[in-house]
Protein backbone atom coordinates (compact mmCIF):
# COMPACT_ATOMS: atom_id res chain seq x y z
CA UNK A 1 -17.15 -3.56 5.05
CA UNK A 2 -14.49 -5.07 7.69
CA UNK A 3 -14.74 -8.62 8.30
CA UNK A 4 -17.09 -8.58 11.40
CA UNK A 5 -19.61 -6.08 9.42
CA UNK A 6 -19.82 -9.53 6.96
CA UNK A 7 -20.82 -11.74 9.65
CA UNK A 8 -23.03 -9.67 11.30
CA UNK A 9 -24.47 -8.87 7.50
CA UNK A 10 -24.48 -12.41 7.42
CA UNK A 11 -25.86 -13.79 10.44
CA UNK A 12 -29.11 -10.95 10.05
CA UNK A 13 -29.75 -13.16 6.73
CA UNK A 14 -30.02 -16.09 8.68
CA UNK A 15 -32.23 -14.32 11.06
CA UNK A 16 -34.32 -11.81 9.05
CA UNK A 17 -34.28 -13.77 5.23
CA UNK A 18 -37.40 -11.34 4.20
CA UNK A 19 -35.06 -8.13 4.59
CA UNK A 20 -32.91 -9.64 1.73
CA UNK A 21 -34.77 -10.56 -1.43
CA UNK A 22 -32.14 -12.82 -2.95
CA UNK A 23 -32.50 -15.16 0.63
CA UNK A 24 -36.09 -15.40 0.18
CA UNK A 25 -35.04 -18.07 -2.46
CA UNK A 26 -35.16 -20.97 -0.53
CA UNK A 27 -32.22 -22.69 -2.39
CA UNK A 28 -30.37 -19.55 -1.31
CA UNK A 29 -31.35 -19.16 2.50
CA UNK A 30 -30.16 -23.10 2.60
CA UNK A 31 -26.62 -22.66 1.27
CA UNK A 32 -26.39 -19.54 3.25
CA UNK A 33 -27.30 -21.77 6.62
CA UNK A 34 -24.75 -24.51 5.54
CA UNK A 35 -21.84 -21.60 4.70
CA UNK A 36 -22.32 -20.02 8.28
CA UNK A 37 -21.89 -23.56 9.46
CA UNK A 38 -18.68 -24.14 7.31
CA UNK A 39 -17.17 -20.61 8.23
CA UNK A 40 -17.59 -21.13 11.81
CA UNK A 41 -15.94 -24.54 11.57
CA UNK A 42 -13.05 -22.88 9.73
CA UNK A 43 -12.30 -19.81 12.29
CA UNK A 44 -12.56 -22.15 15.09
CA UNK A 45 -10.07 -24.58 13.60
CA UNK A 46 -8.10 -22.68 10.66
CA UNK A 47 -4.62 -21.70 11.60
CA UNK A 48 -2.07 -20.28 9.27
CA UNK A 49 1.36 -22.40 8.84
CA UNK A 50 4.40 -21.22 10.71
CA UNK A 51 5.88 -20.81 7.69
CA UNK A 52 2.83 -18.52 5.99
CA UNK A 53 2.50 -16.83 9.35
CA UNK A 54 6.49 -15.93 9.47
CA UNK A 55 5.89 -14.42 5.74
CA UNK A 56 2.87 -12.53 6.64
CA UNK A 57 4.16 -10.63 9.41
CA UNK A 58 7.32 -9.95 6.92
CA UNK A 59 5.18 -7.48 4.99
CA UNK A 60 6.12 -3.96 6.40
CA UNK A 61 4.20 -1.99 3.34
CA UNK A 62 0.55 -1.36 4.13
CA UNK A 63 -1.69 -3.58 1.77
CA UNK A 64 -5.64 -3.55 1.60
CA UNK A 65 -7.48 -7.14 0.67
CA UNK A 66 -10.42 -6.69 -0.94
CA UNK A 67 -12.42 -9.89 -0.86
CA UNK A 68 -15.53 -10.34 -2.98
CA UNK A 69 -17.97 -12.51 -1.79
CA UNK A 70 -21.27 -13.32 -0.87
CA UNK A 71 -22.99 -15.39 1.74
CA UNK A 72 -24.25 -17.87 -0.44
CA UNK A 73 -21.11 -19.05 -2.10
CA UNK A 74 -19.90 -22.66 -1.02
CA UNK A 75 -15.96 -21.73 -2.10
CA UNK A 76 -16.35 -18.68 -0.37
CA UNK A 77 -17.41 -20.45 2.92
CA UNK A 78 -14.26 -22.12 2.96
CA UNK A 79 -11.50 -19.38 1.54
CA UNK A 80 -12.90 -16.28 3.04
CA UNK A 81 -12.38 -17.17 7.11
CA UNK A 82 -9.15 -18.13 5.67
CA UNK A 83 -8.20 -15.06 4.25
CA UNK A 84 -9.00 -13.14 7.01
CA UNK A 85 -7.38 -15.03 9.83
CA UNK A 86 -3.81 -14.70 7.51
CA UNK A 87 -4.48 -11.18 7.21
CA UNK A 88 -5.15 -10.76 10.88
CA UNK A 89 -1.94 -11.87 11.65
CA UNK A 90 -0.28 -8.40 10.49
CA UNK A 91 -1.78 -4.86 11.60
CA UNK A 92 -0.19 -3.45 8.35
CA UNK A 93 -3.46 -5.72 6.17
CA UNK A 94 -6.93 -4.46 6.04
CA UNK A 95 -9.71 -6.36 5.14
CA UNK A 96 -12.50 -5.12 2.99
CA UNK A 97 -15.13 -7.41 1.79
CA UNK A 98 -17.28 -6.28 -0.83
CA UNK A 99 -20.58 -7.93 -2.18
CA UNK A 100 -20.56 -9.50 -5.37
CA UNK A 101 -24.01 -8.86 -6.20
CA UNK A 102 -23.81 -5.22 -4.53
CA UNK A 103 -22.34 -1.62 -5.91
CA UNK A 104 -20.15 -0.88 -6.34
CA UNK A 105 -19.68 -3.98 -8.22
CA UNK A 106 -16.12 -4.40 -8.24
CA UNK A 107 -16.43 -8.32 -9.52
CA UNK A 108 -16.87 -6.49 -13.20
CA UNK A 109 -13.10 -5.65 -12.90
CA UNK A 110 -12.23 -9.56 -11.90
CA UNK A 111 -14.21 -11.46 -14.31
CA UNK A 112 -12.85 -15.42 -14.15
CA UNK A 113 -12.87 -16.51 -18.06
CA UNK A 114 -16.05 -14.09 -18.54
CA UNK A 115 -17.99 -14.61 -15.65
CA UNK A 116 -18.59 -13.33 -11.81
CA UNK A 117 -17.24 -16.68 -9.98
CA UNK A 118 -16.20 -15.83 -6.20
CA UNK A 119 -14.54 -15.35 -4.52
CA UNK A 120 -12.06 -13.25 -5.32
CA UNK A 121 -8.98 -11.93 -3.14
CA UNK A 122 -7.84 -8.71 -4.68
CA UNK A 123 -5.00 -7.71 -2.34
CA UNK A 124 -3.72 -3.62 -3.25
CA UNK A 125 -0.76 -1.92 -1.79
CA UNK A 126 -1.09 2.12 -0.07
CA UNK A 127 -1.52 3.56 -3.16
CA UNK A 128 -4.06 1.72 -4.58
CA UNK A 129 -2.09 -0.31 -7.20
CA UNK A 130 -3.02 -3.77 -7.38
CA UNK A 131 -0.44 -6.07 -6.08
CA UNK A 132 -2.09 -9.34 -6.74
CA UNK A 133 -5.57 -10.64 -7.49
CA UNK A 134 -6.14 -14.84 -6.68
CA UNK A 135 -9.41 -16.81 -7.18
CA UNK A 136 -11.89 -18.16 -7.12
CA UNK A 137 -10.72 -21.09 -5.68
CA UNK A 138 -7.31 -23.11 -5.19
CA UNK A 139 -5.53 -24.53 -8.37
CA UNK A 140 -5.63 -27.47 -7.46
CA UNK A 141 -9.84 -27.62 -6.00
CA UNK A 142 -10.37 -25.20 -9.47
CA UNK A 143 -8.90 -27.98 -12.15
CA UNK A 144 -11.05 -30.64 -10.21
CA UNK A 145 -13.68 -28.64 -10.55
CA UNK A 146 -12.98 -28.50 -13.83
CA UNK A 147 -12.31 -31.67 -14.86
CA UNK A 148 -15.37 -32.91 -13.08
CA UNK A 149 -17.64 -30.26 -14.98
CA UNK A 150 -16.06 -31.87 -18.86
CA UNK A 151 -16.69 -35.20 -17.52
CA UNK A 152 -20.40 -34.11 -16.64
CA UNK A 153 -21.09 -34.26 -13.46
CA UNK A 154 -23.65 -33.57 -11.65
CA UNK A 155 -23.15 -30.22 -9.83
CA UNK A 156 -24.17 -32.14 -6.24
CA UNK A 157 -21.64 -34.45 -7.17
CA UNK A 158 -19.42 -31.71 -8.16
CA UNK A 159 -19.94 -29.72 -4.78
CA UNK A 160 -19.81 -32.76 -2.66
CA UNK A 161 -16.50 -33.16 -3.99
CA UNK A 162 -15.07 -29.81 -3.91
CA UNK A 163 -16.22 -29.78 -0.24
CA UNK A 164 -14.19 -33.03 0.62
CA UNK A 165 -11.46 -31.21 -1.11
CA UNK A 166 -11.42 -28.37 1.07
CA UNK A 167 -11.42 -30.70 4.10
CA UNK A 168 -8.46 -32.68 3.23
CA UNK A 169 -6.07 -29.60 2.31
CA UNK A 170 -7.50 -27.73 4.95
CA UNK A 171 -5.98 -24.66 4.03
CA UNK A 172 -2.72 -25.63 2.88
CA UNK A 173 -3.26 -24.51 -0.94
CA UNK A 174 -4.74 -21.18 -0.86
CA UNK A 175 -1.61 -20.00 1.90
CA UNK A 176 1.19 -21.44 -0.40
CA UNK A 177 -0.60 -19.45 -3.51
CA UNK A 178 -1.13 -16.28 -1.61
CA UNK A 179 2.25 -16.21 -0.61
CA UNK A 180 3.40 -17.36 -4.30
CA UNK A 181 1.12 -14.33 -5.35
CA UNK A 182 2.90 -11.39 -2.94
CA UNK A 183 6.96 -12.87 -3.31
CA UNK A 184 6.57 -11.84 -7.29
């Protein structure tokens, strides 16, 4: 689905929870609420860097990114309005975001040491090939994460501090590893 199919997916959640079994989980419904929150913040305020932006609208090949996500995922809420306001800034990306917990399930193909974490950015060129794959979060928030899971923390904790993470770089991280990812 494009981009704007997602938040319209996304925002009938919000308003229609019973049409979507996994949202009638209560726990669900409220990260859901708080990610809509988060993304809005981010496509008001996100901008790509000159310098990603110059490098993005280098790429003359056709390339499709794939994004797999779901509505519920904190990371996601963060990284996904991000990846789609880069790839917005050349008409030779599409964007296709496909639900984790959905068919086709694509996430079997991108397992992250053994298990579904999201998202994932899965970025193909015309023919299909893979080009790159990056996720499920930046290095640098992922070995936090981490570290913060050995130490035993508790996963509010944990989350709490991933989100100040994501605040402070503010996109910085996942554009410099994207880019990283597609000059190989």
């Amino acid at each position: 689905m494009t981009f704007e199919n997602y938040l319209q997916q996304f925002e009938d959640i919000l308003n229609h929870p019973e049409n979507h079994p996994t949202y009638q989980d209560d726990e669900y419904y409220q990260y859901t609420k708080m990610n809509w929150t988060r993304m809005g913040r981010w496509l008001k305020r996100f901008e790509p860097t000159s310098t990603f932006e110059q490098f993005v609208e280098s790429i003359t090949e056709k390339q499709q990114w794939i994004i797999i996500t779901e509505p519920w995922c904190g990371d996601a809420a963060h990284s996904v309005p991000m990846l789609a306001k880069m790839a917005s800034k050349n008409p030779n990306i599409t964007v296709d975001i496909q639900l984790r917990d959905s068919a086709p399930f694509l996430i079997d193909s991108y397992l992250t040491n053994g298990g579904k974490s999201i998202p994932i950015l899965v970025i193909r060129n015309e023919q299909g090939q893979d080009l790159a794959v990056w996720g499920p979060r930046p290095q640098a928030c992922q070995e936090l994460f981490l570290n913060m899971k050995a130490q035993g923390a508790d996963f509010s904790e944990i989350k709490e501090e991933i989100q100040k993470w994501y605040n402070a770089d503010k996109g910085t991280e996942i554009q410099k590893e994207i880019q990283a990812l597609l000059e190989k």
